[in-house]
N, C-alpha and C. Protein backbone atom coordinates (compact mmCIF):
# COMPACT_ATOMS: atom_id res chain seq x y z
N UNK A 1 96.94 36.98 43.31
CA UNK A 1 98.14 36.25 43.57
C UNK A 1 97.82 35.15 44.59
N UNK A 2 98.48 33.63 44.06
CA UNK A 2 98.41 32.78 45.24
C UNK A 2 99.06 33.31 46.31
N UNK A 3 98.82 32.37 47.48
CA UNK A 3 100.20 32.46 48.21
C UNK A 3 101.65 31.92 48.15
N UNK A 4 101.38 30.59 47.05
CA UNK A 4 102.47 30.17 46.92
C UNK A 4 103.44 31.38 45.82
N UNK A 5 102.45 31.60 44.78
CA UNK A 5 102.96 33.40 44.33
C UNK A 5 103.53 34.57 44.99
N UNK A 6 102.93 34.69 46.13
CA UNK A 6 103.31 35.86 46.56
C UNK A 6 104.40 35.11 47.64
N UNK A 7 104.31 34.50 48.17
CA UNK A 7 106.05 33.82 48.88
C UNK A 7 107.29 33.83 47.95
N UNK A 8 106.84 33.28 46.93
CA UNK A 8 107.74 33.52 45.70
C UNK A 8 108.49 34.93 45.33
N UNK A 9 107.53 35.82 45.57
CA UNK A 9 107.50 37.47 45.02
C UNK A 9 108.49 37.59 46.25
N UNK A 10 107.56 37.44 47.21
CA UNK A 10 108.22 38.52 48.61
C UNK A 10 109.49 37.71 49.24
N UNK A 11 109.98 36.39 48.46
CA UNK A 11 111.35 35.90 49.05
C UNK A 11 112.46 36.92 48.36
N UNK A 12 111.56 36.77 46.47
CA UNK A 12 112.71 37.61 45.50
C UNK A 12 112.95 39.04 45.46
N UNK A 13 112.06 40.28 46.17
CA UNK A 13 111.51 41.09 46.39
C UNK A 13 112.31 41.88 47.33
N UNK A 14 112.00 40.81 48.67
CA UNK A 14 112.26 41.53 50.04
C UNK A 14 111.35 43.09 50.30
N UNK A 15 110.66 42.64 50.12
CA UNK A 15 109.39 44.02 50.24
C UNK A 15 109.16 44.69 51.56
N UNK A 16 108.93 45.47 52.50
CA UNK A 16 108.67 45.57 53.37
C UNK A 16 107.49 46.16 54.04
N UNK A 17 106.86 45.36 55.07
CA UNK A 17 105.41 45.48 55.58
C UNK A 17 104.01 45.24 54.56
N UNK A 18 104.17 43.83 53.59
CA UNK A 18 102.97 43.50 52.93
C UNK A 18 102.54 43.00 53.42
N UNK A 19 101.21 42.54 53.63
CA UNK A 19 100.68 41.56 53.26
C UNK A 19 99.62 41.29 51.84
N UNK A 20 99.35 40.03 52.47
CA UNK A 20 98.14 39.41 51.09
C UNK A 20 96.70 39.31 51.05
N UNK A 21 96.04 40.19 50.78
CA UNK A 21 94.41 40.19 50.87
C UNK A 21 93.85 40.25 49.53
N UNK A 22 92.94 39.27 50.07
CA UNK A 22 92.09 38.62 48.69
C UNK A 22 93.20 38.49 47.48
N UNK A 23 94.01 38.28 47.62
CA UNK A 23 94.96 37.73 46.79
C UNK A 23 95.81 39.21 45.94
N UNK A 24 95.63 40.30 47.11
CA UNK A 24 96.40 41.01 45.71
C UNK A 24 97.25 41.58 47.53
N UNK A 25 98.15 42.03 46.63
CA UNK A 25 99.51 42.57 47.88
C UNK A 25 99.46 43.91 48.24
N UNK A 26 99.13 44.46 49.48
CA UNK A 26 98.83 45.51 50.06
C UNK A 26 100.03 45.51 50.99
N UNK A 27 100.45 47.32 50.29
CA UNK A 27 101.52 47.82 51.82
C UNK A 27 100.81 48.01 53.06
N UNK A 28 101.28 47.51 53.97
CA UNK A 28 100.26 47.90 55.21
C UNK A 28 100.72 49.71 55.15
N UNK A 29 101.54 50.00 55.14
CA UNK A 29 101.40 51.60 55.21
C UNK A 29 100.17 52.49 53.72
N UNK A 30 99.81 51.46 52.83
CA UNK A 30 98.78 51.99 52.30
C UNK A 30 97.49 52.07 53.14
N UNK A 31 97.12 51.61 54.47
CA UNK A 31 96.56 52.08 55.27
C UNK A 31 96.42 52.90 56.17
N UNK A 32 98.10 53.18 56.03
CA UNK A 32 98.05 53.74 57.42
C UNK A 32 97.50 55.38 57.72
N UNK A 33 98.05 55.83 59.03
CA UNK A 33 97.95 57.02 59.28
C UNK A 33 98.25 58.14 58.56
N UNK A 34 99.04 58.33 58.04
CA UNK A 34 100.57 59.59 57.16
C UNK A 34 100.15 59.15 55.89
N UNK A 35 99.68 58.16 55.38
CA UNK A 35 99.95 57.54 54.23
C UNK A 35 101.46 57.56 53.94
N UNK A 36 102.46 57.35 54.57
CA UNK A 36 103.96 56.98 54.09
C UNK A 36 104.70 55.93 55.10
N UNK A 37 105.51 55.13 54.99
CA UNK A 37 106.38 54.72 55.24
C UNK A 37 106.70 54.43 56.74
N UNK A 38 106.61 53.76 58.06
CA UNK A 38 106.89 54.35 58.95
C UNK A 38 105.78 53.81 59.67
N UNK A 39 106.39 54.09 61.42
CA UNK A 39 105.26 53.97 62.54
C UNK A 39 105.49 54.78 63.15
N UNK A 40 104.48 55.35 64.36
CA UNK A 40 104.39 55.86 65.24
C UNK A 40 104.92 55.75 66.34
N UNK A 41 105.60 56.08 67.36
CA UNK A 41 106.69 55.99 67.75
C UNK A 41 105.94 55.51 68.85
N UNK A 42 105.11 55.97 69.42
CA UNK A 42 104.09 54.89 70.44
C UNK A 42 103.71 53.39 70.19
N UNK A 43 103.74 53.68 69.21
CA UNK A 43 102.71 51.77 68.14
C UNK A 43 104.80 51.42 68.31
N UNK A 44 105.57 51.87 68.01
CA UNK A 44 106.92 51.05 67.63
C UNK A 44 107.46 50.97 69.09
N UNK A 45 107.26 51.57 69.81
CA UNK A 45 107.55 51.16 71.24
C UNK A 45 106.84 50.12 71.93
N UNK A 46 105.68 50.25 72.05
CA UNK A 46 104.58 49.07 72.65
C UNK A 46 105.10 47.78 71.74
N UNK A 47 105.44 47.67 70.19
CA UNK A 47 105.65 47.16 69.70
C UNK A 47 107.18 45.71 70.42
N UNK A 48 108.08 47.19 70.57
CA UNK A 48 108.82 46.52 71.12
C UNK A 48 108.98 45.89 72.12
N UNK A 49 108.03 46.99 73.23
CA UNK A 49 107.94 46.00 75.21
C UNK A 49 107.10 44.87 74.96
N UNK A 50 105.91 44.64 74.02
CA UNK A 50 105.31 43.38 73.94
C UNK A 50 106.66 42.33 73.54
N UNK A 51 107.63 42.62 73.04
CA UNK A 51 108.50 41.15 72.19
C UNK A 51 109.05 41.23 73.44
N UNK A 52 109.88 42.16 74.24
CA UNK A 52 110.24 42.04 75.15
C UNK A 52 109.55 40.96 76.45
N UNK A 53 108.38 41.61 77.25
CA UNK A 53 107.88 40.78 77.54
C UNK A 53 107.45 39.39 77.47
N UNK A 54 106.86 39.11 75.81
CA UNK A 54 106.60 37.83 75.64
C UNK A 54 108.19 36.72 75.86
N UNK A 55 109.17 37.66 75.13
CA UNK A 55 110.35 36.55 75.56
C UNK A 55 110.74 36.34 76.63
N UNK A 56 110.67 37.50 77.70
CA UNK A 56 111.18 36.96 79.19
C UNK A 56 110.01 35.79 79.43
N UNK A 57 108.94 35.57 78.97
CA UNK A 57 108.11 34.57 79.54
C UNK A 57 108.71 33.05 78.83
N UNK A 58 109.16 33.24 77.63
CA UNK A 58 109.19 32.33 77.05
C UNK A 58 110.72 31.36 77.14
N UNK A 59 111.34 32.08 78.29
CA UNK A 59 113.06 31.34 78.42
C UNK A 59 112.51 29.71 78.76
N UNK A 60 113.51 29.52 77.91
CA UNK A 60 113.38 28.02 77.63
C UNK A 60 112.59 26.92 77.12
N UNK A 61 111.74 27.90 76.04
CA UNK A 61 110.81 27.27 75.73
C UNK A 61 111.37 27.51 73.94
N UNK A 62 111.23 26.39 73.06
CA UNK A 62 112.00 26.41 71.99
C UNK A 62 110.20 27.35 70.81
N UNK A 63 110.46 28.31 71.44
CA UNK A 63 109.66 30.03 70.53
C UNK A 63 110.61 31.07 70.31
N UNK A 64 110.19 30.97 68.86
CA UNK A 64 110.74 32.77 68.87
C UNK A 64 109.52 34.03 68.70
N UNK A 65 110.40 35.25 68.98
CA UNK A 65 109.63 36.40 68.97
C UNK A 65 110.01 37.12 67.83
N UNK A 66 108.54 37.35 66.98
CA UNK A 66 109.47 38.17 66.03
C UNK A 66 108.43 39.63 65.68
N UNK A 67 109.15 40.74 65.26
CA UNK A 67 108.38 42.24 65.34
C UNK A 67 108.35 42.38 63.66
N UNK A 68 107.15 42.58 63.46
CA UNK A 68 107.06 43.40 61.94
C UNK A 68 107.58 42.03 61.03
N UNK A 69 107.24 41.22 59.83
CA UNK A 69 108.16 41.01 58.80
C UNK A 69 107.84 39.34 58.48
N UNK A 70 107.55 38.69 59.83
CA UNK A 70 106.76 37.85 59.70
C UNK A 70 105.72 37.27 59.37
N UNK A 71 105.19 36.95 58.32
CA UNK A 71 104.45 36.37 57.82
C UNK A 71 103.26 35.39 58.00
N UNK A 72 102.15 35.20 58.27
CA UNK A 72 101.17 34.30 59.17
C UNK A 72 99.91 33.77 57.60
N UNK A 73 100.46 32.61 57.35
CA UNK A 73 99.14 32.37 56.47
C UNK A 73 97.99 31.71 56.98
N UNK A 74 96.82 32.53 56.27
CA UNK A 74 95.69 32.23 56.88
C UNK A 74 94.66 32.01 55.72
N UNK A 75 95.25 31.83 54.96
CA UNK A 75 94.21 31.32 53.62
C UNK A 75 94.51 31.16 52.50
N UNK A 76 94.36 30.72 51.83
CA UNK A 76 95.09 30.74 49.97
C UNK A 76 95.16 32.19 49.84
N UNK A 77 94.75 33.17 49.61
CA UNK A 77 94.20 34.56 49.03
C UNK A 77 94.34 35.75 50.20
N UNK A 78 95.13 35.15 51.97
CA UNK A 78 95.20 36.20 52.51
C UNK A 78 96.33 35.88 53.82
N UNK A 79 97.28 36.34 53.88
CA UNK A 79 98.47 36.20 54.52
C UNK A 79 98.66 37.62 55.25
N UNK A 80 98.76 37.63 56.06
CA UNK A 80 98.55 38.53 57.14
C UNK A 80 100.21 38.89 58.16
N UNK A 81 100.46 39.84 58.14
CA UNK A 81 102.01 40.00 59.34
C UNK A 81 101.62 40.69 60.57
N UNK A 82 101.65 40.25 62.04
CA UNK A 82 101.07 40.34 63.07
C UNK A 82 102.26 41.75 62.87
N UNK A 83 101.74 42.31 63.93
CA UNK A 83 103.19 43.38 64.48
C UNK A 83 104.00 42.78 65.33
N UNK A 84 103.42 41.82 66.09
CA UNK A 84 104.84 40.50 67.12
C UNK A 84 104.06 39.08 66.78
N UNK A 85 104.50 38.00 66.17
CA UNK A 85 104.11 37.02 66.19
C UNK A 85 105.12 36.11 67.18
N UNK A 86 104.52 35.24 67.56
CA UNK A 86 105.31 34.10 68.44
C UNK A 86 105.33 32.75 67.62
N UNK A 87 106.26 31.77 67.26
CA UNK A 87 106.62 30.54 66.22
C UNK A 87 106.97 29.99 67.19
N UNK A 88 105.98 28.68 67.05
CA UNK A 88 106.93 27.51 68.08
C UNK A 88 107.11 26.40 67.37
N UNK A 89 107.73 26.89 66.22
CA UNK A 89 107.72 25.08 65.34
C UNK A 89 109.06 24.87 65.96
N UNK A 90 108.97 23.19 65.85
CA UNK A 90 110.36 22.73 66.62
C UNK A 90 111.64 23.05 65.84
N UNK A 91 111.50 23.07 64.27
CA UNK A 91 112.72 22.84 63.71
C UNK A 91 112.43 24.45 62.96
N UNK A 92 113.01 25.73 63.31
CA UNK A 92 112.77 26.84 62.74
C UNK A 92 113.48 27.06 61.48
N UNK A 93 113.46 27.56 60.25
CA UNK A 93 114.19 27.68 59.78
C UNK A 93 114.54 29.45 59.11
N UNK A 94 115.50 29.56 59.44
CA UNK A 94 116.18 31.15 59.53
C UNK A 94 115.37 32.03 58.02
N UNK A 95 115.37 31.55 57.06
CA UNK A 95 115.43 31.86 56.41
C UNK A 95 113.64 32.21 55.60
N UNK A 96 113.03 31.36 56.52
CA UNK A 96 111.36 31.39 55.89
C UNK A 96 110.91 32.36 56.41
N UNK A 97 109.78 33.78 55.33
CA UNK A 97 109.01 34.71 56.07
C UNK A 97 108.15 34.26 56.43
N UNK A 98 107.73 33.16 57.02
CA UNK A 98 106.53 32.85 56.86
C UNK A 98 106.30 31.88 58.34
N UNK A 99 105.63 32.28 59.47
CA UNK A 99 105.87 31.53 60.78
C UNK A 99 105.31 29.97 60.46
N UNK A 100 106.11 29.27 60.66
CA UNK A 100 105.92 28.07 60.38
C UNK A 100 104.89 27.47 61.23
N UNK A 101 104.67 27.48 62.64
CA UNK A 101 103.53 27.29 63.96
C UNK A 101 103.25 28.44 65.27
N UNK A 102 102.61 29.44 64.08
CA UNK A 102 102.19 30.64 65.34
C UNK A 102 101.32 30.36 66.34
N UNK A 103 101.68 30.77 67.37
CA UNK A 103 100.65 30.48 68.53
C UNK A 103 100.14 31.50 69.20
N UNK A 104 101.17 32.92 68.77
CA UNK A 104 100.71 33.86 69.14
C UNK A 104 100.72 34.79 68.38
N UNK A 105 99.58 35.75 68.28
CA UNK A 105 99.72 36.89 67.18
C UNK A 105 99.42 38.19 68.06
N UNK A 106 99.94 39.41 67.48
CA UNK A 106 99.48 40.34 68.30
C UNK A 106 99.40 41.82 67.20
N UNK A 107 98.79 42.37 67.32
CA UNK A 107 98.17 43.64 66.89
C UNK A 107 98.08 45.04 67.84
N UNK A 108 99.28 46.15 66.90
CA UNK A 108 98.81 47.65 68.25
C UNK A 108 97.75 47.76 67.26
N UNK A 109 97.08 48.58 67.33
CA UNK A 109 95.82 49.68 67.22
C UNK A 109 96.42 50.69 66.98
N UNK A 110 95.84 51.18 65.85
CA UNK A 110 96.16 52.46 65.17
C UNK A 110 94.66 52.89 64.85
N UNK A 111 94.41 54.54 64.50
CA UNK A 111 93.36 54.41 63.83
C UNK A 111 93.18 53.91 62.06
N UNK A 112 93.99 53.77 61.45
CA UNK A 112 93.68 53.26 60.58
C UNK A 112 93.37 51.51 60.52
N UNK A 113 93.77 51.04 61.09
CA UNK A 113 93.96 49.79 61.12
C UNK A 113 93.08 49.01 62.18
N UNK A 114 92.45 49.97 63.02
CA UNK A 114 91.03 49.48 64.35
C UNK A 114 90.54 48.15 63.85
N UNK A 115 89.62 48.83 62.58
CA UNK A 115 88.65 48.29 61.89
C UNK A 115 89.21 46.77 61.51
N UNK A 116 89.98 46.35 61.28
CA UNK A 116 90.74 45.35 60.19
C UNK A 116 91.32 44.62 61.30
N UNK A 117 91.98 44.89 62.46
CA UNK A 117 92.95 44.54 63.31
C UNK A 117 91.23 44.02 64.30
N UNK A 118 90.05 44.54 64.47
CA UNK A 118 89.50 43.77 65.38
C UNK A 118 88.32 43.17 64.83
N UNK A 119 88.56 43.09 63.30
CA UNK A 119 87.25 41.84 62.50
C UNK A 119 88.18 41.03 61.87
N UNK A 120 88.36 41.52 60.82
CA UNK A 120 89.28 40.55 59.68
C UNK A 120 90.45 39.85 59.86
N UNK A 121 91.01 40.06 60.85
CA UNK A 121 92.52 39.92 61.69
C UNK A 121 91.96 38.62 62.50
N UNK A 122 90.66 39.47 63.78
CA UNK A 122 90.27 38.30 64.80
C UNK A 122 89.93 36.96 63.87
N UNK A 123 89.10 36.90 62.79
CA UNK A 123 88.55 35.74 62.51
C UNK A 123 89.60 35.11 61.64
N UNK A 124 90.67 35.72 60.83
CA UNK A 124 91.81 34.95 59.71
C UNK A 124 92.82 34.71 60.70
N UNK A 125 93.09 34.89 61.63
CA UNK A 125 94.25 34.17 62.64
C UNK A 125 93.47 33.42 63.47
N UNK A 126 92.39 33.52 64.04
CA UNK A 126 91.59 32.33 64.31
C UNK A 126 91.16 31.12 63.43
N UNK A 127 91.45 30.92 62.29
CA UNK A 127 91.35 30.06 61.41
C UNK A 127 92.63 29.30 60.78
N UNK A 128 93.63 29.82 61.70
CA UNK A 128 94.75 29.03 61.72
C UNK A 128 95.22 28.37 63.05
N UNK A 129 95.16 27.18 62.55
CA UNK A 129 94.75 25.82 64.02
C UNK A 129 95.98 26.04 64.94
N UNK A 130 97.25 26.49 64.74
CA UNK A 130 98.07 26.55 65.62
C UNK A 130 97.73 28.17 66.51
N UNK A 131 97.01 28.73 66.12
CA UNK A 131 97.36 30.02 67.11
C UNK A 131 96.30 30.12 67.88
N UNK A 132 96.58 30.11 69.46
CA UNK A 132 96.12 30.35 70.43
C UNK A 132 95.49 31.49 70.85
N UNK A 133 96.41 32.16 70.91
CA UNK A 133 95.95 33.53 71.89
C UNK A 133 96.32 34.90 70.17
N UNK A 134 95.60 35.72 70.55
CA UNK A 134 95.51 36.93 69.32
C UNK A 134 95.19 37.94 70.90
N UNK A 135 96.23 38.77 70.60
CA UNK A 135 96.29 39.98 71.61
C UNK A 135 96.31 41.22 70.74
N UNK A 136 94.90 42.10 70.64
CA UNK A 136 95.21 43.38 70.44
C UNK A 136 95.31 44.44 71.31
N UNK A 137 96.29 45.63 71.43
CA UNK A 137 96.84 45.87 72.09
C UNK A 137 96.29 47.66 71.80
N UNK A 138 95.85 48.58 72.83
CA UNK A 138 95.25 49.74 72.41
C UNK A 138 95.89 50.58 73.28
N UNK A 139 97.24 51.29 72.58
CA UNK A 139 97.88 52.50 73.27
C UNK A 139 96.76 53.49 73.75
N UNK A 140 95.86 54.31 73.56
CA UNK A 140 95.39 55.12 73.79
C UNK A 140 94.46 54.73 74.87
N UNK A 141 93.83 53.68 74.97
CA UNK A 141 93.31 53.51 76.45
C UNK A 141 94.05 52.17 77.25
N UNK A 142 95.47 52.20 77.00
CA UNK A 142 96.34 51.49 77.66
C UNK A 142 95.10 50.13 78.30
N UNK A 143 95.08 49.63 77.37
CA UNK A 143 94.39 48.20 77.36
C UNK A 143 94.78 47.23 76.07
N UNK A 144 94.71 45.87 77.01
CA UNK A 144 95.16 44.28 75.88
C UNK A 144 93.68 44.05 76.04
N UNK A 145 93.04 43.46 74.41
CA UNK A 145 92.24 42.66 74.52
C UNK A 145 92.66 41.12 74.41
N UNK A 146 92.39 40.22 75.01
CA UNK A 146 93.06 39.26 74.67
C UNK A 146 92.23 37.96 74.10
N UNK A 147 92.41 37.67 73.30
CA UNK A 147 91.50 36.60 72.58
C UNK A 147 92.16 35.24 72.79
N UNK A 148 91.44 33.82 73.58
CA UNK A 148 92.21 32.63 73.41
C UNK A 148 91.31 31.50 73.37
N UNK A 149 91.61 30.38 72.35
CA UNK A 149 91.17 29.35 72.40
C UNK A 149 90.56 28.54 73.56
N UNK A 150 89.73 28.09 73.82
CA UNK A 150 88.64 27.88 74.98
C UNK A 150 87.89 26.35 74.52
N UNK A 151 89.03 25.16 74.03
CA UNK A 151 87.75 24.63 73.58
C UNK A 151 87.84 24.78 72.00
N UNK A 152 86.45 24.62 71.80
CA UNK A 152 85.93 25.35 70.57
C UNK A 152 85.40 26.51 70.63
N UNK A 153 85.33 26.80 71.73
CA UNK A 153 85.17 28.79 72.02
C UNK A 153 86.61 29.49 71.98
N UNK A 154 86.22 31.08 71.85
CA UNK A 154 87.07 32.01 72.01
C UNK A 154 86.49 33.36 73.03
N UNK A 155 87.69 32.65 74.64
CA UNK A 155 87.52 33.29 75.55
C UNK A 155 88.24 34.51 75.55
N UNK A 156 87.29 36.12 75.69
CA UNK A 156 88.10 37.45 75.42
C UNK A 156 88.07 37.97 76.59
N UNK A 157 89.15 38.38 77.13
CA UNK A 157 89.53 39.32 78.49
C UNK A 157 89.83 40.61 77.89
N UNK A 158 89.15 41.80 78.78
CA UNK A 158 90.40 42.78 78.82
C UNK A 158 90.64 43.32 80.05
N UNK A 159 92.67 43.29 79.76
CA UNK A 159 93.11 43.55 80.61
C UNK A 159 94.04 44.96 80.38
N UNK A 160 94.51 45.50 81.93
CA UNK A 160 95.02 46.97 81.86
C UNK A 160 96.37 46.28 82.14
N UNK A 161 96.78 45.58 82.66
CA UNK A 161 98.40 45.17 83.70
C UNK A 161 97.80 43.84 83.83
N UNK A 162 99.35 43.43 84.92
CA UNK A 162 99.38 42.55 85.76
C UNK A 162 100.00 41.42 84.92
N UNK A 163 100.15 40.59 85.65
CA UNK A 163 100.16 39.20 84.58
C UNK A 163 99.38 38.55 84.40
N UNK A 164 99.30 37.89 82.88
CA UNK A 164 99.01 36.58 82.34
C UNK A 164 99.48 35.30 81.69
N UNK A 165 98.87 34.70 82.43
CA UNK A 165 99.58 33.06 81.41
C UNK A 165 99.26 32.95 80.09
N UNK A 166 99.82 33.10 78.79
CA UNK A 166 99.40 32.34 77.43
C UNK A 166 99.78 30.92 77.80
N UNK A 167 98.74 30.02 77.90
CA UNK A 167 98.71 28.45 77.39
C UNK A 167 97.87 27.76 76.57
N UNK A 168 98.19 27.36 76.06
CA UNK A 168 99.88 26.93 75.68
C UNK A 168 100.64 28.17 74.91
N UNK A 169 101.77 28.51 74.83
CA UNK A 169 102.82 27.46 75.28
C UNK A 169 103.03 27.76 76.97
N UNK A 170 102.43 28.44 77.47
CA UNK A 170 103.08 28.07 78.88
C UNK A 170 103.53 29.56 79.34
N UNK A 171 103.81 30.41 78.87
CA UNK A 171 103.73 31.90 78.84
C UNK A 171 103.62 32.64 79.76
N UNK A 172 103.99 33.30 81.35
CA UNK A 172 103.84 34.27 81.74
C UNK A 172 104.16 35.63 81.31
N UNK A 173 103.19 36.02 81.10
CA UNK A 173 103.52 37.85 80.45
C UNK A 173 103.19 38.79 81.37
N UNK A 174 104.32 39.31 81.79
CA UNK A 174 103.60 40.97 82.22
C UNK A 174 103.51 42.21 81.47
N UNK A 175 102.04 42.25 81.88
CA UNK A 175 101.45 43.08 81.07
C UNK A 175 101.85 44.77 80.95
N UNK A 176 102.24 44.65 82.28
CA UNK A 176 102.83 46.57 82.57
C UNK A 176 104.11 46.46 81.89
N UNK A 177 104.78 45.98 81.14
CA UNK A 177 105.91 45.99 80.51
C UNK A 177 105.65 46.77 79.11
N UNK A 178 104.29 46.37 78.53
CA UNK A 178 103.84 46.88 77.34
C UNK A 178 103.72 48.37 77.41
N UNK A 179 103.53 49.11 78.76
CA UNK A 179 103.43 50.66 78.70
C UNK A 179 104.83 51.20 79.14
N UNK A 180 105.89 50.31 79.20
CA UNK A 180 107.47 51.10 80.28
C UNK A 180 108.21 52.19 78.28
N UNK A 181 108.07 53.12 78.98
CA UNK A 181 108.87 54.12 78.60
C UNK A 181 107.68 55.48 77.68
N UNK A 182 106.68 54.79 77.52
CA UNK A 182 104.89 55.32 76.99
C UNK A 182 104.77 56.04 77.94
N UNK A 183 104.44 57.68 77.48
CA UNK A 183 103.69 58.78 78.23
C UNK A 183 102.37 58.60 78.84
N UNK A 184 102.33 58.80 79.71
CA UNK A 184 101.03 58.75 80.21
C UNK A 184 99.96 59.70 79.40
């Protein structure tokens, strides 16, 4: 399937949690953990304090935050949905799955998904010129790796807390927000 195919499919569809690799349409829960339906209530929490966080950084800056459903193309043959992507196109439109100018992508860590979330993920959202920073995010040793444009390099931190700036767009994030309500 193209992508212009599978936008087509997944507008008429409304499918939930695909994406597009090598051109054929994979449930991300055909990877997952359970093999069914569903997240982990750790991965859907972190899930949520990352959108949280990224938006308190982002007041007043014309980005949205969006969890699960969003859409990131990164090649004819492979379209990818972050678990929080950040869109800063100026003119958004409500209705497209598809982030029109991501700048930020982010990934929890699961074990099914390690593998994929820190090769195939890092280099196909790095190959889309608007996104900056790619944050994967690892509940189990409560660490962000953070990947960002440098140039023509890609400078990687990891961090436990504290804050960081994403720039562009301009971004203070705190990072201890990503573990508030997560068991130790």
């Amino acid at each position: 399937m193209t992508f212009a195919e599978f936008l087509e499919w997944a507008v008429r569809e409304e499918p939930k949690g695909v994406e597009l690799i090598d051109g054929y349409v994979v449930y991300k829960h055909d990877y997952g953990e359970t093999g069914m339906a569903g997240d982990r209530p750790v991965r859907n929490l972190v899930k949520s304090n990352a959108r949280s966080a990224l938006n308190a950084g982002l007041k007043g800056r014309n980005c949205l935050v969006y969890v699960d459903g969003i859409a990131v193309r990164v090649e004819a043959s492979h379209t990818y949905i972050p678990d929080v992507v950040v869109d800063c196109a100026p003119d958004l439109t409500a209705n497209d799955p598809v982030a029109v100018e991501p700048v930020i992508a982010l990934e929890v860590l699961s074990k099914s998904t390690r593998d994929t979330d820190m090769s195939a993920k890092f280099v196909g959202y790095f190959s889309v010129a608007s996104i900056q920073h790619y944050l994967i995010v690892d509940p189990s040793r409560r660490a962000i790796i953070l990947h960002s444009r440098d140039g023509e390099a890609i400078r990687t931190r990891i961090l436990k807390g504290g804050t960081v700036t994403l720039d562009p767009p301009g971004c203070p994030v705190d990072l201890d927000v990503f573990w508030e309500d997560i068991p130790a």
